[in-house]
Protein backbone atom coordinates (compact mmCIF):
# COMPACT_ATOMS: atom_id res chain seq x y z
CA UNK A 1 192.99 152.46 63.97
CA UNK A 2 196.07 153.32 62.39
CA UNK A 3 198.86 154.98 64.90
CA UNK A 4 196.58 154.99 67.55
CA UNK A 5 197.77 155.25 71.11
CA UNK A 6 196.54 154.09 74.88
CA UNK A 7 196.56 156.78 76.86
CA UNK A 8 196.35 155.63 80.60
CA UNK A 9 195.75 158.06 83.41
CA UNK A 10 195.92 156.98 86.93
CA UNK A 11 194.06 158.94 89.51
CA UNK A 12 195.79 158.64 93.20
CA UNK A 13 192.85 159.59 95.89
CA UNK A 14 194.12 160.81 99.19
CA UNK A 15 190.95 158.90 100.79
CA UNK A 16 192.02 160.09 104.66
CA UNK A 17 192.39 163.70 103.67
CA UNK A 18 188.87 163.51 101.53
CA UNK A 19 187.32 162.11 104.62
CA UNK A 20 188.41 164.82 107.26
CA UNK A 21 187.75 167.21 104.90
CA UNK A 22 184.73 166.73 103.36
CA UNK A 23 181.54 165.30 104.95
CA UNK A 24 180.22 162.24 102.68
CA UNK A 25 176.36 161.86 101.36
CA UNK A 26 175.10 157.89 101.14
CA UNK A 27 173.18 158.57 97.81
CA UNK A 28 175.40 162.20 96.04
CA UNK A 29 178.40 162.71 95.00
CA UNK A 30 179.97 165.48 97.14
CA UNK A 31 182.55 167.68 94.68
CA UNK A 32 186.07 167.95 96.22
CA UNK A 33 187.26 171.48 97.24
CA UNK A 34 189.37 173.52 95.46
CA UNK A 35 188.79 171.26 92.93
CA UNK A 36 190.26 168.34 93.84
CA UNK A 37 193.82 170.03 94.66
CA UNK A 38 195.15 168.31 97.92
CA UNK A 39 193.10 165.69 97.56
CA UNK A 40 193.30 163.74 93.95
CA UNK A 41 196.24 163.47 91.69
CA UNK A 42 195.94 162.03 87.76
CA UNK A 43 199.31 161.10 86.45
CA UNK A 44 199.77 159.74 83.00
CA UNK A 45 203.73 159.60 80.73
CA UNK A 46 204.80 162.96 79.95
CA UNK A 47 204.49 162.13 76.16
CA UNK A 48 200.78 161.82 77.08
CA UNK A 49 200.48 165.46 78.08
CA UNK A 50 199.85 168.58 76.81
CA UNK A 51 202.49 170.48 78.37
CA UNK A 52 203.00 173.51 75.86
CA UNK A 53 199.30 174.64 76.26
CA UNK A 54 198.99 178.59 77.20
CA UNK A 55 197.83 179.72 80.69
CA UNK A 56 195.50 181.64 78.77
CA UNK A 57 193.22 178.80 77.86
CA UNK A 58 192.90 177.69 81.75
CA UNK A 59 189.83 179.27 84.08
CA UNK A 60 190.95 182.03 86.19
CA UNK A 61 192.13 181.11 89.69
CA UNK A 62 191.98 177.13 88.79
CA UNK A 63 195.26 176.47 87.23
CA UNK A 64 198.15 178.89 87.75
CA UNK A 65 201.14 177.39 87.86
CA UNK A 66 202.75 175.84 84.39
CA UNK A 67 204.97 172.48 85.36
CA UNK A 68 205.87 169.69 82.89
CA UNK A 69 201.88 168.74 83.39
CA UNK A 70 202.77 165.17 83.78
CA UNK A 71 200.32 164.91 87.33
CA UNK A 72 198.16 167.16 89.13
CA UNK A 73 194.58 167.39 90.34
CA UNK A 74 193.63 168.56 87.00
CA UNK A 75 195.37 167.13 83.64
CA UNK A 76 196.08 168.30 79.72
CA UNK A 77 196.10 165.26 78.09
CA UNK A 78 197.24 165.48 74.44
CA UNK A 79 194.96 163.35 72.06
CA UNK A 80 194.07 162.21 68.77
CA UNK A 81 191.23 160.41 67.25
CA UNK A 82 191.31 156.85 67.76
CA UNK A 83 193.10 157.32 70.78
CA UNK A 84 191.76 155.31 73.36
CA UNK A 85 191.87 156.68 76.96
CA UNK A 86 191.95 154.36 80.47
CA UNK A 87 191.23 155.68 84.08
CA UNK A 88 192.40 154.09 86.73
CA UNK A 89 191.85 154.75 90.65
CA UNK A 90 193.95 153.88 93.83
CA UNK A 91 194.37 155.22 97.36
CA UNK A 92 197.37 156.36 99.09
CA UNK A 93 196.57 153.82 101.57
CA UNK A 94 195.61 151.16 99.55
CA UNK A 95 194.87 148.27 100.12
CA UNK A 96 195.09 148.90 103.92
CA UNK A 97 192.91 150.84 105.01
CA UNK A 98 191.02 152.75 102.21
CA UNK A 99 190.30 151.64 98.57
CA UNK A 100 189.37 153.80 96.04
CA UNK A 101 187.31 152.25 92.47
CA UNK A 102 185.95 154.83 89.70
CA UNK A 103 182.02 154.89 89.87
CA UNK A 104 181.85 156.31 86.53
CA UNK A 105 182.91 159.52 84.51
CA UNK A 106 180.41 162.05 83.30
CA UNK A 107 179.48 164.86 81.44
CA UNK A 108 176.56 166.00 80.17
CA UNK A 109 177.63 165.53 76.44
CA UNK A 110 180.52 163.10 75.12
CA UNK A 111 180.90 165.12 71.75
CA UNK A 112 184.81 164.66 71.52
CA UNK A 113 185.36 161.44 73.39
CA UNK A 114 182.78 158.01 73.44
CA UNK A 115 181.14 157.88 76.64
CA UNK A 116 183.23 155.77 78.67
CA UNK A 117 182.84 152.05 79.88
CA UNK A 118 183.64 150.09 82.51
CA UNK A 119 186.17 147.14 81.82
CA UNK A 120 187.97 144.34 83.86
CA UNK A 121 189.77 141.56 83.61
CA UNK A 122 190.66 138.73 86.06
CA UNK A 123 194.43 138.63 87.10
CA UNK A 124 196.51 137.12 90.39
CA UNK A 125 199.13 139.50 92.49
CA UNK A 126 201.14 138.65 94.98
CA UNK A 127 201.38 139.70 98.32
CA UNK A 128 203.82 139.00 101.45
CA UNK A 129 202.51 136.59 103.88
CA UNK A 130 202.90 137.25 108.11
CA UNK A 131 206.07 137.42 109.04
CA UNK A 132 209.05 140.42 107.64
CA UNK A 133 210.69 139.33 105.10
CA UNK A 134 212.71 137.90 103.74
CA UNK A 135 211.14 135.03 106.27
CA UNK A 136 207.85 135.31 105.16
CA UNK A 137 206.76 134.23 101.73
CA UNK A 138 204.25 135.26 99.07
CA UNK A 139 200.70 133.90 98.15
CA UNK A 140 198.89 134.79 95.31
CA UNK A 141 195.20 136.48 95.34
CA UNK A 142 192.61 136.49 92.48
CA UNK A 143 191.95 139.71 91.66
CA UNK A 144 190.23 141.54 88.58
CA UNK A 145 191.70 144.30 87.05
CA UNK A 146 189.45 147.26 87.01
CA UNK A 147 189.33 150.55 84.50
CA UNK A 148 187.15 152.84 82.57
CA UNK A 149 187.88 153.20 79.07
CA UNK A 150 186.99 155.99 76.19
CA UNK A 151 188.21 156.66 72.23
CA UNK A 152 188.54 160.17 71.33
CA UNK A 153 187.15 161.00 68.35
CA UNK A 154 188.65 164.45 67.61
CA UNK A 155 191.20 166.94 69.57
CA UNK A 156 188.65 169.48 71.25
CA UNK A 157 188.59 169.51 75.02
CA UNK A 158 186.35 167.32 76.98
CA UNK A 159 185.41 168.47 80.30
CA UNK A 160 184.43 165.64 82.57
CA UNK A 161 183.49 164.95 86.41
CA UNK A 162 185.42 161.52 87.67
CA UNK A 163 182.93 159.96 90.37
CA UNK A 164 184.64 157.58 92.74
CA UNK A 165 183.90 155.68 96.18
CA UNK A 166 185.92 155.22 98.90
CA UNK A 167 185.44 151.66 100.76
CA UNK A 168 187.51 151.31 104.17
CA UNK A 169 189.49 147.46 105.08
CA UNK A 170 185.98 146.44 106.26
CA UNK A 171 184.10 146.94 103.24
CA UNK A 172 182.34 149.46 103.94
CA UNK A 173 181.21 152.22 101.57
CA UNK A 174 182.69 155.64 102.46
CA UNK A 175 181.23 157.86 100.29
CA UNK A 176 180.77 158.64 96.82
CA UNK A 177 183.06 161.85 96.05
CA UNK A 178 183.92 163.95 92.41
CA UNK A 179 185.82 166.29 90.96
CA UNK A 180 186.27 167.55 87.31
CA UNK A 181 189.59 167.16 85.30
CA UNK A 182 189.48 167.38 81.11
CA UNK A 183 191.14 165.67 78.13
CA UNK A 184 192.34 168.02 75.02
């Protein structure tokens, strides 16, 4: 579509803090607290944002403070239609000792935005072999790159509820946590 942009969002999960805070469920998602603020951060270019929208249009008591809106645990993105959206996840700790992939995004009804799709694509990144460097070298690791993906199809806002598991350096499945951010 015709001047049609990528909008790409990045959600950082503070995976330790979600874990001593909140108790996890093997088969729910458990909703952050306070609505995911102190414990999950979306970031996406400043271009990308909506940053000149009224406190008015905000819920009571969930956002009230106005910054350049460029990151937060809630996000005004600024969208057309055609646009096409992509989430991405990490830890703070990745890949140590949590990871953190996107489970899905929900909602009840995708009127203003296709329901969104899981994508990936093989890659290779480099990490630093034993030893500090600049002794130690690099090696390459397969890898697949990993994203959900949406096209808006008009400017209305589209609440949403990112679902997202956190897997620890052993493998091991976490828990399955949410919390619900919006595109306008």
């Amino acid at each position: 579509m015709p001047n049609s942009e990528i909008i790409k969002i990045l959600v950082v999960i503070d995976a330790e803090r979600i874990l001593r805070d909140h108790t996890p469920n093997g088969s729910q998602p458990v909703p952050l607290k306070n609505a995911g603020k102190g414990y999950a951060y979306l970031l996406t270019e400043w271009s990308d944002t909506d940053q000149y929208q009224g406190t008015t249009t905000f819920k009571s008591g969930w956002v009230n403070e106005q910054d350049q809106e460029e990151g937060g645990y809630s996000l005004n993105v600024r969208a057309k239609a055609g646009d096409i959206v992509q989430w991405r996840a990490v830890s703070l700790t990745s890949p140590f000792q949590y990871r953190c992939y996107l489970k899905g995004l929900e909602y009840g009804s995708w009127s203003n935005i296709t329901a969104p799709q899981s994508k990936t694509k093989p890659l290779a990144y480099t990490v630093a072999t034993p030893g500090a460097p600049p002794s130690g070298g690099m090696t390459i690791v397969p890898a697949n790159d990993y994203w959900w993906e949406s096209t808006v199809q008009n400017s209305n806002r589209q609440p949403y509820n990112l679902l997202y598991t956190i897997v620890d350096n052993n493998g091991s499945n976490r828990g399955i946590f949410s919390h619900d951010p919006y595109i306008t």
